[in-house]
C-alpha atoms as a PDB file:
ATOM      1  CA  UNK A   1      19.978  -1.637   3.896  1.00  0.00           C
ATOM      2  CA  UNK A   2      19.445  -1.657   7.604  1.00  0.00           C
ATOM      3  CA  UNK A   3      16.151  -1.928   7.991  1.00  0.00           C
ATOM      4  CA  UNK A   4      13.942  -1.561  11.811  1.00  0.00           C
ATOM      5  CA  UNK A   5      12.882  -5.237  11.518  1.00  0.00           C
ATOM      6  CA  UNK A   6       9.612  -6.562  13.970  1.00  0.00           C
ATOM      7  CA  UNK A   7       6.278  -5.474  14.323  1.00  0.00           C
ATOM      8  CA  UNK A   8       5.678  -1.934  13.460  1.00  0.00           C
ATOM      9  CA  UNK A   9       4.217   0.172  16.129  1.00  0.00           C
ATOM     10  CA  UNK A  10       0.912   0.946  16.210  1.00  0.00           C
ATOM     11  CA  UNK A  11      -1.500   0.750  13.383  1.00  0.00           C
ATOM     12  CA  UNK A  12      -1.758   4.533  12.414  1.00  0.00           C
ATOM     13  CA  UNK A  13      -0.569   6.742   9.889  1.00  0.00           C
ATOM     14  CA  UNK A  14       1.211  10.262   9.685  1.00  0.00           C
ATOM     15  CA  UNK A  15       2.077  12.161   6.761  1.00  0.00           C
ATOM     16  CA  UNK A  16       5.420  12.810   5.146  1.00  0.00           C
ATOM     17  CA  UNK A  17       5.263  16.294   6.843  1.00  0.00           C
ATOM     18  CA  UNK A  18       4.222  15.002  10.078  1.00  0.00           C
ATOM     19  CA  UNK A  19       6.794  12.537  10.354  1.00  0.00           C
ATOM     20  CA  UNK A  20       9.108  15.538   8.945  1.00  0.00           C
ATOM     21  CA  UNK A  21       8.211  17.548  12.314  1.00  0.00           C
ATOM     22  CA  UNK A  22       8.495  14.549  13.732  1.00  0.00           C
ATOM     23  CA  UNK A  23      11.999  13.728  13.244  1.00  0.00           C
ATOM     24  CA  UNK A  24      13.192  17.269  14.007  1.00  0.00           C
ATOM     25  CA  UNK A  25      11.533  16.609  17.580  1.00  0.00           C
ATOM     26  CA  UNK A  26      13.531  13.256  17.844  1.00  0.00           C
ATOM     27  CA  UNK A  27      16.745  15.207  16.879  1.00  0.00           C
ATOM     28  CA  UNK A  28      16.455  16.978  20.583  1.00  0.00           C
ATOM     29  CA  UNK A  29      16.212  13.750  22.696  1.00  0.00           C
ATOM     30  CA  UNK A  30      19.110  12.753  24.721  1.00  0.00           C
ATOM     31  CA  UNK A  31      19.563   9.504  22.872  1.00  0.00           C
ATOM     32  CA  UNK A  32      19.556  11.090  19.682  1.00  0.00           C
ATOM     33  CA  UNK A  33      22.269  13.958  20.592  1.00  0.00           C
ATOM     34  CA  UNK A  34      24.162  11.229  22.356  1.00  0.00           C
ATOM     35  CA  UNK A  35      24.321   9.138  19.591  1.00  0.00           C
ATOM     36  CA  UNK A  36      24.853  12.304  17.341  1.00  0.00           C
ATOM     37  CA  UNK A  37      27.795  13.650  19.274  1.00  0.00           C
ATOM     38  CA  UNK A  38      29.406  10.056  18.849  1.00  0.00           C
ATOM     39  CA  UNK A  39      28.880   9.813  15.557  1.00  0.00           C
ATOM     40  CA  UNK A  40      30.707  13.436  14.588  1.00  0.00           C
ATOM     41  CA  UNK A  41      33.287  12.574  17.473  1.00  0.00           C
ATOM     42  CA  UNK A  42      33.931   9.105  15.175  1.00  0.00           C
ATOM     43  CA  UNK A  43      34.295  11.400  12.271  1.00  0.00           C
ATOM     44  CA  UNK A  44      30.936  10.692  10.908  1.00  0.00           C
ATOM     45  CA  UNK A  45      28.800  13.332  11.752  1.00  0.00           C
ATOM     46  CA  UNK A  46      25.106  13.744  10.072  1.00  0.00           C
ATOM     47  CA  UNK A  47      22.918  17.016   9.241  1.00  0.00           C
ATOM     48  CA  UNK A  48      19.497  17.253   9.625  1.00  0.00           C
ATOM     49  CA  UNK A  49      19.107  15.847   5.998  1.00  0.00           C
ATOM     50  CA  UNK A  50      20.881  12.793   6.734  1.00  0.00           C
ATOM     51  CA  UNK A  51      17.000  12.017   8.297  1.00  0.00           C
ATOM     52  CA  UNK A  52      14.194  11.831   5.601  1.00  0.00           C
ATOM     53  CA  UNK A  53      10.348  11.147   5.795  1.00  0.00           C
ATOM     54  CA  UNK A  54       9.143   8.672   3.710  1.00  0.00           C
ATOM     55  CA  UNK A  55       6.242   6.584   2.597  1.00  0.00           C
ATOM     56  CA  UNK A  56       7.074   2.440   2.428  1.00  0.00           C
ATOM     57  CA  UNK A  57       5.520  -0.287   0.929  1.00  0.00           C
ATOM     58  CA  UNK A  58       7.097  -2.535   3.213  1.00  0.00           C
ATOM     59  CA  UNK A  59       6.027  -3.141   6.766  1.00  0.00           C
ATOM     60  CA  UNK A  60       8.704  -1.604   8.125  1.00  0.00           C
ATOM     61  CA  UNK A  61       9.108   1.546  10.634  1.00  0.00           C
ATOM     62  CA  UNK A  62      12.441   3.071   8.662  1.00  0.00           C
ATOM     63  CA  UNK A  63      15.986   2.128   7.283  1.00  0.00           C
ATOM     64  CA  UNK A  64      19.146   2.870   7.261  1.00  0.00           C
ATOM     65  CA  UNK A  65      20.949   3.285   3.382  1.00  0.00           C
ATOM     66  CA  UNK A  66      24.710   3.248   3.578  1.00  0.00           C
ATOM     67  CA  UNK A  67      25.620   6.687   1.680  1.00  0.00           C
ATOM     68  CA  UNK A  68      22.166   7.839   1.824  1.00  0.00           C
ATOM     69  CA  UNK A  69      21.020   8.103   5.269  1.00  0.00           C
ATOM     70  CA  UNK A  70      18.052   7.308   7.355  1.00  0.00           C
ATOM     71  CA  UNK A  71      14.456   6.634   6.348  1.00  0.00           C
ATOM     72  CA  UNK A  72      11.684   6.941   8.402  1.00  0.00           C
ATOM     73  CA  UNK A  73       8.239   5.287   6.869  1.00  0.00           C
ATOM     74  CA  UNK A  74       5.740   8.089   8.018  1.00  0.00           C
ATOM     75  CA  UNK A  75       3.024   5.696   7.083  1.00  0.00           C
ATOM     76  CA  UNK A  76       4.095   3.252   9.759  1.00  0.00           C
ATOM     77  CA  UNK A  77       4.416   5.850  12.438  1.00  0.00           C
ATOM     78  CA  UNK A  78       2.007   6.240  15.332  1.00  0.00           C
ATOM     79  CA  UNK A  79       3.324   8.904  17.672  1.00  0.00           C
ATOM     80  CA  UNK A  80       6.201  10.580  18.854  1.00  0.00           C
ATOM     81  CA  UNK A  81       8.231   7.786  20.551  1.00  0.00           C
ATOM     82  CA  UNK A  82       7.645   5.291  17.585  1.00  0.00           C
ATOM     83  CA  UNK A  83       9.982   8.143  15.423  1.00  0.00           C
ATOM     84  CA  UNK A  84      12.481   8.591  18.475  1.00  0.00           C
ATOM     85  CA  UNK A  85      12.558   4.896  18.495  1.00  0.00           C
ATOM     86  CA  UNK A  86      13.589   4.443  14.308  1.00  0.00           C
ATOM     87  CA  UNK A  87      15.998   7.325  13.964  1.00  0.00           C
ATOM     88  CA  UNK A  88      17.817   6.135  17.597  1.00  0.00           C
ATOM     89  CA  UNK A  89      17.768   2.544  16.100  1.00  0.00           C
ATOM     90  CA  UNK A  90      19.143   3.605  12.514  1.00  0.00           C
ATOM     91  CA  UNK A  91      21.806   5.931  14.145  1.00  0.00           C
ATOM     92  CA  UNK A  92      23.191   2.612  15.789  1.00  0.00           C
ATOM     93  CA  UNK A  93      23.375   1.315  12.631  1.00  0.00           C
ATOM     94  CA  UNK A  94      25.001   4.594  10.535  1.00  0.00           C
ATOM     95  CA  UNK A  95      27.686   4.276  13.961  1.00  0.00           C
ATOM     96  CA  UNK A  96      28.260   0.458  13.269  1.00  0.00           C
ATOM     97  CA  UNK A  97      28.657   1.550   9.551  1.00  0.00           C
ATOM     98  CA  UNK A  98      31.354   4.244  10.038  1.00  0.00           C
ATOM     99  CA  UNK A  99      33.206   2.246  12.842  1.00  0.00           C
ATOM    100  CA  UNK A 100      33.199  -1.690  12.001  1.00  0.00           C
ATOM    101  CA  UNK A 101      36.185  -2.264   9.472  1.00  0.00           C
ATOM    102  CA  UNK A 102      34.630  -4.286   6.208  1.00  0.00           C
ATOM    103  CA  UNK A 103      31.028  -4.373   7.376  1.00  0.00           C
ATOM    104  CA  UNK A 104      29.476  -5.873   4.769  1.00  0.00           C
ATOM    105  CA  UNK A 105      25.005  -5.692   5.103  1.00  0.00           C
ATOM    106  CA  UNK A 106      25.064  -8.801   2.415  1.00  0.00           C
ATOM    107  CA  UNK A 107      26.773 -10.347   4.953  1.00  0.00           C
ATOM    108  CA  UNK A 108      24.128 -12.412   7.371  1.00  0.00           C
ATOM    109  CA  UNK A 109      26.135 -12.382  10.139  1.00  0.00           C
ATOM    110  CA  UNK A 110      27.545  -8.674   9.892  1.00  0.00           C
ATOM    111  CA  UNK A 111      24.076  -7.071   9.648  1.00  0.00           C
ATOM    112  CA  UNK A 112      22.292  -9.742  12.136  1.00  0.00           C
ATOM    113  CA  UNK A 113      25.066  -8.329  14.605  1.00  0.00           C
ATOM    114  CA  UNK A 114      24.512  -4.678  14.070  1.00  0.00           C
ATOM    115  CA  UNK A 115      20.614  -5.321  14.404  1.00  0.00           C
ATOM    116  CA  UNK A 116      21.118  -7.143  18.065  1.00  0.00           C
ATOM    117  CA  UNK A 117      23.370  -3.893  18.709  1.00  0.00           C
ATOM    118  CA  UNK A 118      20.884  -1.562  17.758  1.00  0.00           C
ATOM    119  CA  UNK A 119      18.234  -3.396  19.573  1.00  0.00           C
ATOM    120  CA  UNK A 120      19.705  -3.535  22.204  1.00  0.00           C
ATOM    121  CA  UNK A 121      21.295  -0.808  22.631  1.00  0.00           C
ATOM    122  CA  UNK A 122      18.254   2.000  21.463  1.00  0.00           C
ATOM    123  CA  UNK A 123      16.157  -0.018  24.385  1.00  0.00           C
ATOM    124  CA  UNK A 124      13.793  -1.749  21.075  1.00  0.00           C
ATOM    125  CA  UNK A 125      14.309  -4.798  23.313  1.00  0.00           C
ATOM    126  CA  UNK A 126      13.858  -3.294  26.949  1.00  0.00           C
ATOM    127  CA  UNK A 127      10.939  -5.159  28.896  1.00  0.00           C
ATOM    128  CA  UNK A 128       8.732  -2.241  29.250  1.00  0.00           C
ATOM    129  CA  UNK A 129       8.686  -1.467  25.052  1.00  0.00           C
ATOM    130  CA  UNK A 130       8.261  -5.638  24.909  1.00  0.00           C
ATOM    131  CA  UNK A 131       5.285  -5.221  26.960  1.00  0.00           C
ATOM    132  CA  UNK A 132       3.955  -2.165  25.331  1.00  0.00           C
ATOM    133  CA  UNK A 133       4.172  -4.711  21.957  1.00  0.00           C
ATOM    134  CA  UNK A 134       2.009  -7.346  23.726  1.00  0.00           C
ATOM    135  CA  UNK A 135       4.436  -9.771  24.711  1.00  0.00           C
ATOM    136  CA  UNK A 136       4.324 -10.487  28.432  1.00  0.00           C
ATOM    137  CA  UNK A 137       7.133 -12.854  28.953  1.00  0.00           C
ATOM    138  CA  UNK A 138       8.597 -12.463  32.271  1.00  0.00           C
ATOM    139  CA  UNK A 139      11.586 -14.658  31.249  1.00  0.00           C
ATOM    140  CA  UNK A 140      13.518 -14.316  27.713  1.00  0.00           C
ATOM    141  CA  UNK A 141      12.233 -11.964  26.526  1.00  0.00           C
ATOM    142  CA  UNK A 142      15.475 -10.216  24.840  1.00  0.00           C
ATOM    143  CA  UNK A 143      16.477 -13.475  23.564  1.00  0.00           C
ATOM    144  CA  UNK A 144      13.156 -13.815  21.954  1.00  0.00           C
ATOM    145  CA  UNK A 145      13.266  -9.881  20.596  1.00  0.00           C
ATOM    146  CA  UNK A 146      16.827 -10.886  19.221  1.00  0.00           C
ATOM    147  CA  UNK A 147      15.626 -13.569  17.546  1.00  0.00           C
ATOM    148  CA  UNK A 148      13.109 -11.574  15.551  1.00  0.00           C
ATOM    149  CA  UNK A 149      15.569  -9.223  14.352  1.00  0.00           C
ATOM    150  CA  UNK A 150      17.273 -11.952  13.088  1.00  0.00           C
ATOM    151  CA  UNK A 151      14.663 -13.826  11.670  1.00  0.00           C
ATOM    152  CA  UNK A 152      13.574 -10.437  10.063  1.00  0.00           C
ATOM    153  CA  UNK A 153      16.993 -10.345   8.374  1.00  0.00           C
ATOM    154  CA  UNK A 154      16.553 -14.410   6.969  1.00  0.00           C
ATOM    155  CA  UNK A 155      13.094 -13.119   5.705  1.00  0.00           C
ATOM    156  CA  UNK A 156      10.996 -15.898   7.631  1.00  0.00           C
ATOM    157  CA  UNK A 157      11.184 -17.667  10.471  1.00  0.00           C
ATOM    158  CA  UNK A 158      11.724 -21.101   8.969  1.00  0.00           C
ATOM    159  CA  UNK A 159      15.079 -19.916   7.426  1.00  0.00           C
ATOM    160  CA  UNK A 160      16.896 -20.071  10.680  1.00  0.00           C
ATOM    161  CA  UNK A 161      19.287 -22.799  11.210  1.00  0.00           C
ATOM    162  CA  UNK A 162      20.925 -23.692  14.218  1.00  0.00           C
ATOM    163  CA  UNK A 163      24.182 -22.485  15.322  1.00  0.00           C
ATOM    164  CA  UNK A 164      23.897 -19.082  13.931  1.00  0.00           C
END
């Protein structure tokens, strides 16, 4: 599973239904209908209940489940943006899933790759969302947000080993 690794946003709470209304809002944003239109244009298009509301017991903000679609943890979700945010980040990740030839999310390397992608590329590591986290960095800071998704992945920070 893909999951949105880092610090969830925010400290609030919506409800499955709220997240629900939520996500249908996200489907409208230009990065989301970009990202759709690629996706169906690749072959792989996804409905409206690709995208599910759900409570987690992780500390996560959503997933992505090969086969199954995305997950976003309405219990982790703030406000609007935080949802735009998980489902553009997951749709990276469903695009990376339908494109890349033996992608294998066991694989440390393969899913540490499409995570960088994804945060990169959905703006999770722009400056402005960095400093909106609390991390005022002028310098590194996307090597430093890279590095969390990949420590994320290793499941602690200690677990990282050179070279990788």
């Amino acid at each position: 599973m893909a999951e949105e690794p880092g610090t969830v946003p925010g400290s609030g709470s919506r409800t499955v239904k709220e997240c629900e209304d939520m996500i249908r809002r996200s489907l409208r944003t230009p990065m989301v209908r970009f990202l759709r239109e690629n996706l169906e244009k690749a072959g792989c298009g996804v409905s409206e209940n690709f995208f599910k509301a759900v409570n987690c017991d992780k500390s996560i903000a959503g997933g992505y489940v090969r086969g199954k679609g995305i997950m976003v943890c309405s219990n982790h979700m703030n406000i609007q943006d935080d949802v735009n945010q998980v489902v553009a980040h997951e749709l990276i990740h469903a695009y990376d899933d339908c494109q890349a030839a033996n992608l294998d999310w066991a694989d440390c390397a393969h899913h540490a790759c499409s995570e960088i992608r994804a945060g990169h590329l959905s703006g999770d590591c722009h400056y402005k969302r960095e400093l909106l986290r609390g991390y005022i960095k002028l310098r590194g800071h996307e090597q430093v947000c890279s590095l969390s998704f990949i420590q994320d992945i290793m499941g602690s920070e200690n677990s990282l080993k050179p070279g990788l």
